[in-house]
Protein backbone atom coordinates (compact mmCIF):
# COMPACT_ATOMS: atom_id res chain seq x y z
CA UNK A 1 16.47 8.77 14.69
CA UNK A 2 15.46 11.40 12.94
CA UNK A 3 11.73 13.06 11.33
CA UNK A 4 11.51 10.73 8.57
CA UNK A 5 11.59 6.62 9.82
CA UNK A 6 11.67 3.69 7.94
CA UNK A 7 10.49 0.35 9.06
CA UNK A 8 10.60 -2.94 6.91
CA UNK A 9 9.72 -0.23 3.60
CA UNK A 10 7.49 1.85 5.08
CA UNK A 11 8.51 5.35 5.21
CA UNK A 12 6.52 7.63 7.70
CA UNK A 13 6.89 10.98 9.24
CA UNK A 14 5.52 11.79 12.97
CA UNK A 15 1.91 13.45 12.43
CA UNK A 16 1.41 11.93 8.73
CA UNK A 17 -2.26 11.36 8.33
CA UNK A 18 -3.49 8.03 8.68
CA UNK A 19 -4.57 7.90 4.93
CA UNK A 20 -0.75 8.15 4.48
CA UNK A 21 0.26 5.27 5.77
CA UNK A 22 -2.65 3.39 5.68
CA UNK A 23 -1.12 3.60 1.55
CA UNK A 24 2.55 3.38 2.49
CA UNK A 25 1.46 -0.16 4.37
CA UNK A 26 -0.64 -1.57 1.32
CA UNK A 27 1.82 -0.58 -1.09
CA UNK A 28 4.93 -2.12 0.59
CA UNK A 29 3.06 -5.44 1.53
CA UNK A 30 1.51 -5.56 -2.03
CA UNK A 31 5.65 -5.38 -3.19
CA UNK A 32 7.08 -7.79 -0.66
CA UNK A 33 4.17 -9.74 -1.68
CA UNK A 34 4.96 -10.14 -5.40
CA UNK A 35 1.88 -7.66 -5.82
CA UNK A 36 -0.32 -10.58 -5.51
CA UNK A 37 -3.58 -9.14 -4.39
CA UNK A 38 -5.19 -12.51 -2.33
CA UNK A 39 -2.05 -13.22 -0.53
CA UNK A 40 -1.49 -9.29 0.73
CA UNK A 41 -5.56 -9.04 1.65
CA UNK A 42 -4.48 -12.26 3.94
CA UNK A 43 -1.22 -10.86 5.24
CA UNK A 44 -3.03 -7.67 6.01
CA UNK A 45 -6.18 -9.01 7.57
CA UNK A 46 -8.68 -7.78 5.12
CA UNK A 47 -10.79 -9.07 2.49
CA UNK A 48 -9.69 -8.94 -0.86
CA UNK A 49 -12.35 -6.74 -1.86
CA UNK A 50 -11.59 -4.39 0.75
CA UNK A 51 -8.26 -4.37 -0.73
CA UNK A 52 -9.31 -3.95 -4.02
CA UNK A 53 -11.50 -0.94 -2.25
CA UNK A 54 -8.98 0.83 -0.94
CA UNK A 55 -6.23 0.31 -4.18
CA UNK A 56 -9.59 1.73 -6.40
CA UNK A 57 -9.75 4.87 -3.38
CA UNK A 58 -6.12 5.43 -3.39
CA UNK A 59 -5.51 5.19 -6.92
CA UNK A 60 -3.09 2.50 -7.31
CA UNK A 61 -1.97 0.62 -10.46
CA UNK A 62 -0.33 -2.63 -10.66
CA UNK A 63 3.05 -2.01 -12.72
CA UNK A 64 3.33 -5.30 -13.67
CA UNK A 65 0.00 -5.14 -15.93
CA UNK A 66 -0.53 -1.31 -16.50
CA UNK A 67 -3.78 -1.23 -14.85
CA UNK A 68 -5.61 1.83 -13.76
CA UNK A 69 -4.97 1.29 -10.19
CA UNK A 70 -1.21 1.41 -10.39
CA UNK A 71 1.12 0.73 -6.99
CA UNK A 72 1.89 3.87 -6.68
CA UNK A 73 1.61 5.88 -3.78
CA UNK A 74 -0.41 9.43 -4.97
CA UNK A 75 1.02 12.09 -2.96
């Protein structure tokens, strides 16, 4: 295999920082999960305001409404 490895959508690279994918892992469940926010909290193992935490510290946005956190992974 080579550097870059992708497992079920999430893409990481050997020595990414755990901010990284701790992203790559939110935003790929929040997609496989419809982006429905309670149902990826769950699936994950968190709260949903822990989710809705760490979407507000990452700054993700939901495409599907435009919001200021949008799903997208800021690199």
């Amino acid at each position: 295999m080579s550097n870059l490895e992708q497992l079920n959508g999430v893409t990481f690279v050997p020595g990414m920082c755990l901010k990284d994918v701790e992203q790559e892992v939110i935003l790929s469940t929040l997609r496989y999960m419809g982006y429905n926010r309670t149902r990826t909290a769950k699936i994950l193992g968190i709260g949903i305001r822990t989710l809705q935490r760490k979407l507000k510290k990452y700054q993700l946005e939901d495409p599907t409404t435009q919001t200021k956190h949008s799903f997208q992974v800021a690199m």
